[in-house]
C-alpha atoms as a PDB file:
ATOM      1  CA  UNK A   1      14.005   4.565   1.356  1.00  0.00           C
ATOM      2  CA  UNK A   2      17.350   3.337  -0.711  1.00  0.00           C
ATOM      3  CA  UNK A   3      20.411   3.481   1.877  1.00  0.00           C
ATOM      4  CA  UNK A   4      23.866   3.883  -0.143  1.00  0.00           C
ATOM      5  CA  UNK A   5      25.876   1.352   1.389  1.00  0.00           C
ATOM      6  CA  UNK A   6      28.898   2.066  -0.677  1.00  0.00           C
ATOM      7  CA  UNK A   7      31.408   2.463   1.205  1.00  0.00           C
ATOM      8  CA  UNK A   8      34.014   1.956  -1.160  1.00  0.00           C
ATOM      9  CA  UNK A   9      34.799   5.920  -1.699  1.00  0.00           C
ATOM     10  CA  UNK A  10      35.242   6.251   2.184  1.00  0.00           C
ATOM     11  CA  UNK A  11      38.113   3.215   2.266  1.00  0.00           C
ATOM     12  CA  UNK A  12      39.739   5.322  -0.293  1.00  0.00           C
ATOM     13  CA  UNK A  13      40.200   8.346   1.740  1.00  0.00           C
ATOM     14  CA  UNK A  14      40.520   6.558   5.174  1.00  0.00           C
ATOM     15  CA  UNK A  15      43.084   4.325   3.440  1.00  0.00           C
ATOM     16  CA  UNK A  16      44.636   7.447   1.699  1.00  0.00           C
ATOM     17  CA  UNK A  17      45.218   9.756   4.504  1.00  0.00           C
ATOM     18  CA  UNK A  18      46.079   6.713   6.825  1.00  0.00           C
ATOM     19  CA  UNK A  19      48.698   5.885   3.680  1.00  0.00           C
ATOM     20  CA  UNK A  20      50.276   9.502   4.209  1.00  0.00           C
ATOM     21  CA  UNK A  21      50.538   9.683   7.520  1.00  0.00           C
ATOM     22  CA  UNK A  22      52.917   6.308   7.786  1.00  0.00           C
ATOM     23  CA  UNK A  23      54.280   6.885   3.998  1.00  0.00           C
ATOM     24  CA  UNK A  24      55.298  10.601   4.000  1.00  0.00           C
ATOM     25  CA  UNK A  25      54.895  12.900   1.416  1.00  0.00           C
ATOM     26  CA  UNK A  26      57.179  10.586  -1.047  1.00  0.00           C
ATOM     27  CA  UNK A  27      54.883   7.152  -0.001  1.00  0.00           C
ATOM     28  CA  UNK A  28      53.232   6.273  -3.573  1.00  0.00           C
ATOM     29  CA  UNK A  29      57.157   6.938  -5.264  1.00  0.00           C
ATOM     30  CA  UNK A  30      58.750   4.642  -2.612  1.00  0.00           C
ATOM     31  CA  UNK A  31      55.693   1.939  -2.953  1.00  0.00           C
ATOM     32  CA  UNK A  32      56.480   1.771  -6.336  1.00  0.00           C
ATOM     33  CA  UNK A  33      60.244   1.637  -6.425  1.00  0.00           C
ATOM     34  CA  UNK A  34      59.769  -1.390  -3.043  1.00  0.00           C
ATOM     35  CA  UNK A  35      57.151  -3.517  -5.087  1.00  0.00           C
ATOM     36  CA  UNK A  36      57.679  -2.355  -8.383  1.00  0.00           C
ATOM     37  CA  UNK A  37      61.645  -2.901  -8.793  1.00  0.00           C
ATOM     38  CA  UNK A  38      62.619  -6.050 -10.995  1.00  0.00           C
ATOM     39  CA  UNK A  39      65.591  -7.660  -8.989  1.00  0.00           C
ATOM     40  CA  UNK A  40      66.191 -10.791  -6.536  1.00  0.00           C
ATOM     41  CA  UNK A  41      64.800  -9.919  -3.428  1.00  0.00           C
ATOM     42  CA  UNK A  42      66.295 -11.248   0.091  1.00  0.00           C
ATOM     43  CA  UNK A  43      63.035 -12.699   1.390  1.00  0.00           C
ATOM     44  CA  UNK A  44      60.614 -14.965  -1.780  1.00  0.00           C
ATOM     45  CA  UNK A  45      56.920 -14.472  -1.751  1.00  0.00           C
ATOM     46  CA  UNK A  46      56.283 -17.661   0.909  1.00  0.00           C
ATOM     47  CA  UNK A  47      58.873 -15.920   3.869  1.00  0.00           C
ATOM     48  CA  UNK A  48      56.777 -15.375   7.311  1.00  0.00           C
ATOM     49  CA  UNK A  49      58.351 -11.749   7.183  1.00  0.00           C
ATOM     50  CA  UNK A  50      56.653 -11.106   4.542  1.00  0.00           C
ATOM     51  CA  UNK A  51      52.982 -12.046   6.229  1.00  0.00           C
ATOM     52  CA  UNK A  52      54.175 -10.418   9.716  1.00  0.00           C
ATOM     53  CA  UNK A  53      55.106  -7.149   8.293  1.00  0.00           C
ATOM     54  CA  UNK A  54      52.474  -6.794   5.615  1.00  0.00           C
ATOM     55  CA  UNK A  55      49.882  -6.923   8.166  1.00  0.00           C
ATOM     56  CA  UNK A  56      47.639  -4.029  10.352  1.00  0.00           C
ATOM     57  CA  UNK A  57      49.142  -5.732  13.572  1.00  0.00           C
ATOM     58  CA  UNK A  58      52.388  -3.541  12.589  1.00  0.00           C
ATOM     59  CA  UNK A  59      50.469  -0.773  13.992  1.00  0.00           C
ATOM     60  CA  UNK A  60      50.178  -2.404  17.763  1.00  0.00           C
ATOM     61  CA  UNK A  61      53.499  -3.733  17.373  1.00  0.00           C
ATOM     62  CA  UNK A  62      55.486  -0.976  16.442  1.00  0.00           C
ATOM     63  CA  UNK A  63      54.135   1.105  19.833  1.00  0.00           C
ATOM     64  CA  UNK A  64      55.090  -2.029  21.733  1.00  0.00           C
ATOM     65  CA  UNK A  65      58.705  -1.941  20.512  1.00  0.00           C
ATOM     66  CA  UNK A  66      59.041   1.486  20.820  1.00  0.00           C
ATOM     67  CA  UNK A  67      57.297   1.121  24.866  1.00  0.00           C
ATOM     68  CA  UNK A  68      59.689  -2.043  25.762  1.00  0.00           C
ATOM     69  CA  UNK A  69      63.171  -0.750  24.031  1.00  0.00           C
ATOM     70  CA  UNK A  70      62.804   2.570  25.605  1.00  0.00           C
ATOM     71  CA  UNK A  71      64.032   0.237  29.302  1.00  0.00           C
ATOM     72  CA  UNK A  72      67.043   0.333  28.300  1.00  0.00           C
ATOM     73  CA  UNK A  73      69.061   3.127  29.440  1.00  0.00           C
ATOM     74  CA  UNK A  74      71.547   3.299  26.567  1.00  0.00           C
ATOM     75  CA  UNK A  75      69.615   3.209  24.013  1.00  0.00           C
ATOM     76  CA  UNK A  76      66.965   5.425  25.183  1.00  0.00           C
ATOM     77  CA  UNK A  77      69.845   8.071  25.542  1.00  0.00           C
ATOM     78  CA  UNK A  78      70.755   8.211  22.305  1.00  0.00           C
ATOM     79  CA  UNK A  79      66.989   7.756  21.170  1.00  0.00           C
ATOM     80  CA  UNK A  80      66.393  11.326  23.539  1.00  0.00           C
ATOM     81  CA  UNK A  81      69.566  12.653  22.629  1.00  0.00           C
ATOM     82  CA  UNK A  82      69.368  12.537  18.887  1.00  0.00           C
ATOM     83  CA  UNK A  83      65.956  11.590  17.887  1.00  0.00           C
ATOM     84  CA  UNK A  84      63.555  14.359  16.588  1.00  0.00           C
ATOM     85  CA  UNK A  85      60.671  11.911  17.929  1.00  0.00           C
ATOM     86  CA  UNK A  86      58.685  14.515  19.768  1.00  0.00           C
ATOM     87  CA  UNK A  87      59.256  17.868  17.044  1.00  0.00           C
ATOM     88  CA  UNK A  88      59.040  15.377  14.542  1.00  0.00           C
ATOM     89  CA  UNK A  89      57.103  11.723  15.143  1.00  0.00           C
ATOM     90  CA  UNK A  90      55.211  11.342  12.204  1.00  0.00           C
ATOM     91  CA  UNK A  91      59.050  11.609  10.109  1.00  0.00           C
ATOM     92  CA  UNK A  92      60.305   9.174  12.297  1.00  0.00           C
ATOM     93  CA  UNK A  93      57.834   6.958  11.976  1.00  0.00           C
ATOM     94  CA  UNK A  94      57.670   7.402   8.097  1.00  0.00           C
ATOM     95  CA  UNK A  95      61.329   6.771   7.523  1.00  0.00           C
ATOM     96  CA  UNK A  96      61.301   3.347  10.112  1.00  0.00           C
ATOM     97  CA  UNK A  97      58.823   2.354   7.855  1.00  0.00           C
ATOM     98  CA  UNK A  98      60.004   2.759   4.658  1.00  0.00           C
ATOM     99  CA  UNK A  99      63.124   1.064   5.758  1.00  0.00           C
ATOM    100  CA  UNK A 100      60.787  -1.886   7.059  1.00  0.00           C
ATOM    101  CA  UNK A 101      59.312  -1.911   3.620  1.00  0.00           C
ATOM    102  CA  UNK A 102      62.537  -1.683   1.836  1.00  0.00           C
ATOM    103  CA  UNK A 103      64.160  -5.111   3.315  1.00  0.00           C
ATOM    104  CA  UNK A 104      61.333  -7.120   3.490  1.00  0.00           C
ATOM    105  CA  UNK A 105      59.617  -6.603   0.119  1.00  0.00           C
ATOM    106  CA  UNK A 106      62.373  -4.293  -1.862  1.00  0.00           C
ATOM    107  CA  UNK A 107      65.297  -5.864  -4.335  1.00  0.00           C
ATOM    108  CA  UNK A 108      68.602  -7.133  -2.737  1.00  0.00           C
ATOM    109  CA  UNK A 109      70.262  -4.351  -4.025  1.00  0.00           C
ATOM    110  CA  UNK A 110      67.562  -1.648  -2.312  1.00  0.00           C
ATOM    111  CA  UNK A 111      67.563  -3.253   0.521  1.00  0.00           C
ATOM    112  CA  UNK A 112      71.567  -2.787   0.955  1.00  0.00           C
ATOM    113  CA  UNK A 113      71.420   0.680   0.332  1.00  0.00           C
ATOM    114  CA  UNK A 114      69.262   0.994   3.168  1.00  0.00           C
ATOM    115  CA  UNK A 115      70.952  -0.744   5.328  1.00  0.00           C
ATOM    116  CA  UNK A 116      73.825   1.433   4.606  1.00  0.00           C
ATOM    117  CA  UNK A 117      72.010   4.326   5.084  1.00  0.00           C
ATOM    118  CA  UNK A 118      71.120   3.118   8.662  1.00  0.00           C
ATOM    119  CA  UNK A 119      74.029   1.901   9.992  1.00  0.00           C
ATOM    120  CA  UNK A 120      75.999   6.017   8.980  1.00  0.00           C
ATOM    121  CA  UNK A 121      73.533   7.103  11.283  1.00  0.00           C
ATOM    122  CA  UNK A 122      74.263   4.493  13.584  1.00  0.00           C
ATOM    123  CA  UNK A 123      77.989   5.734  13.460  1.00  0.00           C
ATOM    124  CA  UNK A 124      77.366   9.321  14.159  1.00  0.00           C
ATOM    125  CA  UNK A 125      74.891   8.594  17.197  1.00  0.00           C
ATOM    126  CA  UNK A 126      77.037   8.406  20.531  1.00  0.00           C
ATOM    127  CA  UNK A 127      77.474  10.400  23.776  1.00  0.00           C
ATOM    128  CA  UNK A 128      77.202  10.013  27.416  1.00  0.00           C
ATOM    129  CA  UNK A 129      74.133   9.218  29.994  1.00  0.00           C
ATOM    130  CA  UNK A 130      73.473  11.466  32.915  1.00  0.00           C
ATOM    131  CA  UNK A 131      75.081   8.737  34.744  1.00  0.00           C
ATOM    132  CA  UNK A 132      78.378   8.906  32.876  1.00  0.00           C
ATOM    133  CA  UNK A 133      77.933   6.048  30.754  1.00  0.00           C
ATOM    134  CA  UNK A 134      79.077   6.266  27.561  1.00  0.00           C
ATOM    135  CA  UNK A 135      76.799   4.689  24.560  1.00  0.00           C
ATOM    136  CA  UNK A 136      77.319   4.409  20.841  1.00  0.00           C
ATOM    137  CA  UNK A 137      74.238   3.331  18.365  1.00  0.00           C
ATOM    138  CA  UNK A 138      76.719   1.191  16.320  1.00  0.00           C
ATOM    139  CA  UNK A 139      77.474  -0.662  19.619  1.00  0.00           C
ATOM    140  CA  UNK A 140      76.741  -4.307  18.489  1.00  0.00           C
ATOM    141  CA  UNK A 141      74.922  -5.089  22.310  1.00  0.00           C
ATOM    142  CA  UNK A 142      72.549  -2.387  22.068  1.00  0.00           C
ATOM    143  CA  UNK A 143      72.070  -2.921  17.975  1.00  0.00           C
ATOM    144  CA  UNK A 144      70.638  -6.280  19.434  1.00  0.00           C
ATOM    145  CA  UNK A 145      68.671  -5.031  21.971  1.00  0.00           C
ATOM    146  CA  UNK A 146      66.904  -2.837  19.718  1.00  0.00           C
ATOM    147  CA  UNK A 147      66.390  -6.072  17.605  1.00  0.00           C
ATOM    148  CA  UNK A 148      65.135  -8.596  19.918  1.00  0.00           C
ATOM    149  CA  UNK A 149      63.069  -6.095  21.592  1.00  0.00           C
ATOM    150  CA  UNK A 150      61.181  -5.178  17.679  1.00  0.00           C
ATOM    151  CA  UNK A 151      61.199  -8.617  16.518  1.00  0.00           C
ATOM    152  CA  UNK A 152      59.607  -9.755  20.011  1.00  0.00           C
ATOM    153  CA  UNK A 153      56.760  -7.097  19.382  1.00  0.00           C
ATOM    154  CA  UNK A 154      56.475  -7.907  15.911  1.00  0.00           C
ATOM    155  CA  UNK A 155      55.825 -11.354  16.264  1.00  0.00           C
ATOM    156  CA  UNK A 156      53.611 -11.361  19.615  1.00  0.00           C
ATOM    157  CA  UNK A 157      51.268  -8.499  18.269  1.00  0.00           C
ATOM    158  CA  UNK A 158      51.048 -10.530  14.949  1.00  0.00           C
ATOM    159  CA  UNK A 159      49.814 -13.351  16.650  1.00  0.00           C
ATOM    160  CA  UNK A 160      47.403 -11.961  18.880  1.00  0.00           C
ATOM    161  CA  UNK A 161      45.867  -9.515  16.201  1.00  0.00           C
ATOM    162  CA  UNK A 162      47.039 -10.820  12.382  1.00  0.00           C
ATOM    163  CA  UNK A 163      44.866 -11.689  10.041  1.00  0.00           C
ATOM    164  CA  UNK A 164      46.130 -14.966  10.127  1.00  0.00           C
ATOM    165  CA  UNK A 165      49.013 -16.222  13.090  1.00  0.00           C
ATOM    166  CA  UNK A 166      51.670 -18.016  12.131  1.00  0.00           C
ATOM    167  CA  UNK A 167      52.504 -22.075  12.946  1.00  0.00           C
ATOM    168  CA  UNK A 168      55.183 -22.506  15.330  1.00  0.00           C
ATOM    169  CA  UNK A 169      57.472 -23.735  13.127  1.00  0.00           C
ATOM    170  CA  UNK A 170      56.479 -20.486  10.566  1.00  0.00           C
ATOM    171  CA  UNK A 171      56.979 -18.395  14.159  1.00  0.00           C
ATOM    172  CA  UNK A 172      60.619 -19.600  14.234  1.00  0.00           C
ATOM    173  CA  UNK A 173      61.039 -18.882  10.220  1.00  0.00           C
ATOM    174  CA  UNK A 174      59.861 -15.374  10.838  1.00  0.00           C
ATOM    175  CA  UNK A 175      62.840 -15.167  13.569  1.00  0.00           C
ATOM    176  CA  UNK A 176      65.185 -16.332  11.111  1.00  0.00           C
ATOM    177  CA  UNK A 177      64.197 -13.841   8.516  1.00  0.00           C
ATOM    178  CA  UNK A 178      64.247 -11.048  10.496  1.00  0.00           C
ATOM    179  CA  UNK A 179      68.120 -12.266  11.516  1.00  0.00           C
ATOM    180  CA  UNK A 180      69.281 -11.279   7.924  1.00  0.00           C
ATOM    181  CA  UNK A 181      68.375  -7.715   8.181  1.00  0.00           C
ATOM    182  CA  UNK A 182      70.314  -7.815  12.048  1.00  0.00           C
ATOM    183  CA  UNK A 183      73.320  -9.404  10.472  1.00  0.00           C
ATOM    184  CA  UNK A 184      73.411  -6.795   7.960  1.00  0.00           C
ATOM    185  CA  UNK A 185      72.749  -3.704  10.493  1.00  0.00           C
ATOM    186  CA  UNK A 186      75.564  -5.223  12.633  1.00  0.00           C
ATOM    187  CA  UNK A 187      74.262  -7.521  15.092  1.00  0.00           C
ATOM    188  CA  UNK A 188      76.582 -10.489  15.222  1.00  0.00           C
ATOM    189  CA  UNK A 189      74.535 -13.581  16.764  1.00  0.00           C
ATOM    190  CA  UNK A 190      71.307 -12.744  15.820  1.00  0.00           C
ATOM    191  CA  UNK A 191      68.901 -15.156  17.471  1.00  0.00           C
ATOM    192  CA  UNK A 192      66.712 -17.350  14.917  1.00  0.00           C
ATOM    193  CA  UNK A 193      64.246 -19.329  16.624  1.00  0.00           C
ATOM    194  CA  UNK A 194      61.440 -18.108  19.171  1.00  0.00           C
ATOM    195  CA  UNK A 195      63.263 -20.320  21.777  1.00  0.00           C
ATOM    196  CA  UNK A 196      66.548 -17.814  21.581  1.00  0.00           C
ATOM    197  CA  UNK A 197      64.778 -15.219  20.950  1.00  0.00           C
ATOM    198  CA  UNK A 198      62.998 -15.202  24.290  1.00  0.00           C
ATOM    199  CA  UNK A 199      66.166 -16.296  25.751  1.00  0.00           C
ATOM    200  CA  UNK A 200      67.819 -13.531  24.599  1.00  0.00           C
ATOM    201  CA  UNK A 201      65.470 -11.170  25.976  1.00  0.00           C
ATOM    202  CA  UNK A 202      65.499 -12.350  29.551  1.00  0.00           C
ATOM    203  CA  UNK A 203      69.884 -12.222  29.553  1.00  0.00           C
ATOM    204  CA  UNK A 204      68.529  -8.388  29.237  1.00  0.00           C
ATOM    205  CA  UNK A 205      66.561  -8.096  31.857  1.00  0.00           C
ATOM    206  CA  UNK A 206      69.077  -6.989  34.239  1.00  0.00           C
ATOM    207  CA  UNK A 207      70.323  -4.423  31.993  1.00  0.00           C
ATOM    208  CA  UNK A 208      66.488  -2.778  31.994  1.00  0.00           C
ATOM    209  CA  UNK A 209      64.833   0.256  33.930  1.00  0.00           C
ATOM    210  CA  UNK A 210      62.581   2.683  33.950  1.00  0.00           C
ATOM    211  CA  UNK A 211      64.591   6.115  33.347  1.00  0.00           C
ATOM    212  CA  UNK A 212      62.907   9.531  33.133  1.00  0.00           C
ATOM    213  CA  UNK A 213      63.758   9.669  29.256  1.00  0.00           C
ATOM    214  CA  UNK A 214      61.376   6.382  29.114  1.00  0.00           C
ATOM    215  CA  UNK A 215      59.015   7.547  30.769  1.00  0.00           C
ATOM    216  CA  UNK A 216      58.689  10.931  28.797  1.00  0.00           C
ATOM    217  CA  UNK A 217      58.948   8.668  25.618  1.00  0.00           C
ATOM    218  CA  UNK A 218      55.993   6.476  27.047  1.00  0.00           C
ATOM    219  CA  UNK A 219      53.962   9.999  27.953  1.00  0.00           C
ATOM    220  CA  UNK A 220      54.409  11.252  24.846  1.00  0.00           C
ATOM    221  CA  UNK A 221      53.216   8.009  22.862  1.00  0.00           C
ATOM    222  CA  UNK A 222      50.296   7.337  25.421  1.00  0.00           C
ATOM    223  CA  UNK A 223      48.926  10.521  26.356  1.00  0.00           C
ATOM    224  CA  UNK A 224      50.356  13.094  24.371  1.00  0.00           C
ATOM    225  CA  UNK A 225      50.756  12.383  20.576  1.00  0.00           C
ATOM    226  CA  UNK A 226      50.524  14.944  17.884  1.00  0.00           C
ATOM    227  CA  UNK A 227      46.945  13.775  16.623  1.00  0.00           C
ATOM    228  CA  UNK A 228      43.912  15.094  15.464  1.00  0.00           C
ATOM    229  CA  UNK A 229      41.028  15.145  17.195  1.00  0.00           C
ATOM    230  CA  UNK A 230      39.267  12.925  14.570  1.00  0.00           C
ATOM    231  CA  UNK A 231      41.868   9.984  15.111  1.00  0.00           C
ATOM    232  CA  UNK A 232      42.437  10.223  19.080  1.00  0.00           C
ATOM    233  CA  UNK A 233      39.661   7.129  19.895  1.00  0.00           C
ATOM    234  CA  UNK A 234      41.546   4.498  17.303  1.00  0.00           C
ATOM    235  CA  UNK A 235      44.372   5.698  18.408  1.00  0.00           C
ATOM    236  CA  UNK A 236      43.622   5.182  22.038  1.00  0.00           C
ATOM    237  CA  UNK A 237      42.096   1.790  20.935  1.00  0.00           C
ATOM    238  CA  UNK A 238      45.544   1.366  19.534  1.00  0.00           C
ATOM    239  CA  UNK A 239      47.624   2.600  22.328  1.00  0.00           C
ATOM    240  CA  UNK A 240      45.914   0.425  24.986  1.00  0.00           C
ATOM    241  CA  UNK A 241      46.389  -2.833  22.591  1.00  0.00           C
ATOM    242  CA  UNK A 242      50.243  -1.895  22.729  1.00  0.00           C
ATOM    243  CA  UNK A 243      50.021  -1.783  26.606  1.00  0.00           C
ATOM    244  CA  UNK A 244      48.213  -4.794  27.268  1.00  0.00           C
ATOM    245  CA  UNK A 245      50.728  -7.040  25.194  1.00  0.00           C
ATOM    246  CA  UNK A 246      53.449  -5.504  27.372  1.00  0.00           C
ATOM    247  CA  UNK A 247      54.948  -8.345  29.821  1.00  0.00           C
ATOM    248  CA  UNK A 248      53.749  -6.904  33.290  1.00  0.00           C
ATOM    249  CA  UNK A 249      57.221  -6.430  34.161  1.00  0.00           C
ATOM    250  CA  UNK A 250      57.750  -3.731  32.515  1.00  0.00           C
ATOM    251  CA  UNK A 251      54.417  -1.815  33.840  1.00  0.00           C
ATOM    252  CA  UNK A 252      56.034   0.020  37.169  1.00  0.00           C
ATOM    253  CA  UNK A 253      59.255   1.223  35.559  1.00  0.00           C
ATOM    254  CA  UNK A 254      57.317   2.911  32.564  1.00  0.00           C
ATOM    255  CA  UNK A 255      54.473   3.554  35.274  1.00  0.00           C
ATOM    256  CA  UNK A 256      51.646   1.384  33.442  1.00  0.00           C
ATOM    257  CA  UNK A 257      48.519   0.213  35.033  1.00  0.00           C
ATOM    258  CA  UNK A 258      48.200  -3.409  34.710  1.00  0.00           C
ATOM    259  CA  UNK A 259      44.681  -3.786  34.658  1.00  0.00           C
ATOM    260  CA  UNK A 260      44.119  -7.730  33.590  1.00  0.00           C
ATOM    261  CA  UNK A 261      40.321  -7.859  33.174  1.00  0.00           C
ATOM    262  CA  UNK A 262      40.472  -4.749  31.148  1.00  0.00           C
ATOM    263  CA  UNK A 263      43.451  -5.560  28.823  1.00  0.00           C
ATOM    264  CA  UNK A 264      41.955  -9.302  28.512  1.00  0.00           C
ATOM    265  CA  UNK A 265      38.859  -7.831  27.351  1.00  0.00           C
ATOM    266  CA  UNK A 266      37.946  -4.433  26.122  1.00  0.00           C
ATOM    267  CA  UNK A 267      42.023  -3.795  25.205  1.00  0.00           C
ATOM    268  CA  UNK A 268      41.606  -7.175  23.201  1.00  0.00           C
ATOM    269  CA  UNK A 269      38.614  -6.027  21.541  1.00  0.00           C
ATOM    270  CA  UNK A 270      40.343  -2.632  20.633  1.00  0.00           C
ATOM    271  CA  UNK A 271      42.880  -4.298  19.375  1.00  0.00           C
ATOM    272  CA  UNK A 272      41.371  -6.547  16.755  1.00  0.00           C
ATOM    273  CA  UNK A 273      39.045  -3.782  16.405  1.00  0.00           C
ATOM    274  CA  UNK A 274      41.146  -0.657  15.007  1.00  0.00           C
ATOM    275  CA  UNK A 275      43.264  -3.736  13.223  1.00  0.00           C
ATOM    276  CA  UNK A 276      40.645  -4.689  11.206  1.00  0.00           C
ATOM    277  CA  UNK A 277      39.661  -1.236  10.403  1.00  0.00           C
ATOM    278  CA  UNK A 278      43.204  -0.544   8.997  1.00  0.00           C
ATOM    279  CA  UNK A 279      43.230  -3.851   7.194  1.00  0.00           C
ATOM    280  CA  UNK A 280      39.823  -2.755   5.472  1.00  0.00           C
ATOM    281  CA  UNK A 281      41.758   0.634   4.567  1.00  0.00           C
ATOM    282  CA  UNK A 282      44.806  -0.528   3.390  1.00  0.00           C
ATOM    283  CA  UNK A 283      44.511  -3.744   1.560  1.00  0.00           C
ATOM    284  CA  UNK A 284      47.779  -5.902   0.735  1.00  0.00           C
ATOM    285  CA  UNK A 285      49.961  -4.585  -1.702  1.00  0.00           C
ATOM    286  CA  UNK A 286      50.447  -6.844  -4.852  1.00  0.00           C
ATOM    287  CA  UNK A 287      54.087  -6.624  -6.005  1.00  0.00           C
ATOM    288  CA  UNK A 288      54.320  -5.592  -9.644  1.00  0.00           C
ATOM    289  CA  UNK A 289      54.906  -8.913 -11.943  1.00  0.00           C
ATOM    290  CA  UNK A 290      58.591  -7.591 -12.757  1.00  0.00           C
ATOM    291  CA  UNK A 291      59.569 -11.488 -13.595  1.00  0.00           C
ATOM    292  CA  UNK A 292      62.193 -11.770 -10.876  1.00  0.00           C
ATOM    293  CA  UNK A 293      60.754 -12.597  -7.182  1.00  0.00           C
ATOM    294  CA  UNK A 294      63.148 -15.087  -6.100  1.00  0.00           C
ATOM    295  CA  UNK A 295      65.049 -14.686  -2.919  1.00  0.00           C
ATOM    296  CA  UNK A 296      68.402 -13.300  -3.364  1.00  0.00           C
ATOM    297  CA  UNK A 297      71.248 -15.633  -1.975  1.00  0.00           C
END
């Protein structure tokens, strides 16, 4: 008996509605316009940032950041206060990752606008805790906290499940890169090497706790999310990747297990497995051969 083993047509549609569901509705336009654009770009064709955030490890990574910047009180205010994350997740996550897309692999001049974009939200996000602390997005501290804590997940999650992880010395390159986009969103001392970067992160620690908006936050990514049925094991797969990259400090105020035979084995496993499925579904886009690639200065 012949066995079709073409599997081709069922990439297409995994990779399709996987496509949507980061993309949005406007994904294919946007693609185009990122990759397509002639125009100096602010990161050439060799950058680590390109490598890190062209990969399925994005997926783990982005969960992680969202899981580890969520400790800190401030900004998970003005995250609960003025986010639509829970009415509206999948928008969220479609516009963070356009605007991922847009300064990594867009033109100079795209990637500007974007950051523009950003940082008028930025201004307009402020209140107070229910402590009676004041916060502001635009508050260079907390625009660095956000940072650190991203690039940090990023990096790790692209090392432990990229195709490929990166040298030490490209690991420090990718910190660098990623310091451009901070500079422009308003951080002013962006750290650049994996050295500062991790020492960065610890001068935070004692700013860092578990409130009841993180914990809600970390509910509603684990437990909760708006799925369909089809998608709730990869997901899961996903979720518990996130997790087990999560220092263990940061398990009791989110109220994590830390379970370190399961997340040094099956999590692992899940990890690289539901990675490699979206890297079979969404292969590497090729930018367009628009004659103008190099970095912008």
């Amino acid at each position: 008996m012949d066995v079709d083993l073409n599997l081709e047509p069922l990439r297409k549609r995994v990779g399709a509605a996987l496509f949507d569901r980061v993309a949005g509705p406007q994904g294919e336009r946007a693609r185009d316009r990122i990759h397509g654009a002639a125009g100096p770009r602010w990161f050439g064709p060799d950058r680590p940032i390109r490598r890190v955030h062209g990969d399925a490890a994005m997926f783990v990574g982005g969960l992680r950041a969202l899981l580890l910047q969520s400790l800190h009180p401030l900004a998970m205010a003005g995250v609960a206060g003025h986010s639509d994350y829970r009415q509206d997740p999948w928008g969220r996550l479609q516009r963070t990752s356009t605007f991922l897309a847009t300064t990594t692999f867009g033109t100079a001049a795209h990637a500007e606008a974007a950051v523009r974009r950003v940082r008028a939200i930025h201004q307009r996000v402020r209140g107070v805790t229910a402590d009676g602390v004041p916060y502001h997005a635009a508050d260079p501290h907390l625009l660095e906290w956000v940072h650190v804590a991203e690039v940090d997940s990023f990096l790790r999650c692209h090392q432990r499940y990229g195709a490929t992880s990166l040298t030490p010395a490209e690991a420090d390159g990718y910190v660098a890169d990623t310091a451009r986009v901070a500079l422009a969103l308003g951080v002013p001392d962006p750290p650049t090497t994996t050295a500062a970067l991790a020492a960065r992160l610890a001068a935070y620690r004692p700013e860092l706790r578990g409130t009841p908006e993180a914990r809600e936050a970390a509910w509603f990514l684990l437990v909760k999310p708006p799925i369909p049925g089809p998608v709730r094991a990869p997901y899961a797969a996903l979720a518990a990747a996130a997790v087990a990259s999560l220092p263990v400090w940061t398990r009791l105020p989110l109220r994590l297990p830390f379970l370190p035979v399961f997340e040094a084995t099956a999590a692992r496993l899940a990890g690289h497995g539901v990675t490699r499925v979206v890297r079979w579904a969404l292969p590497p886009v090729v930018d367009a051969p628009h004659g103008d690639d190099r970095a912008a200065g």
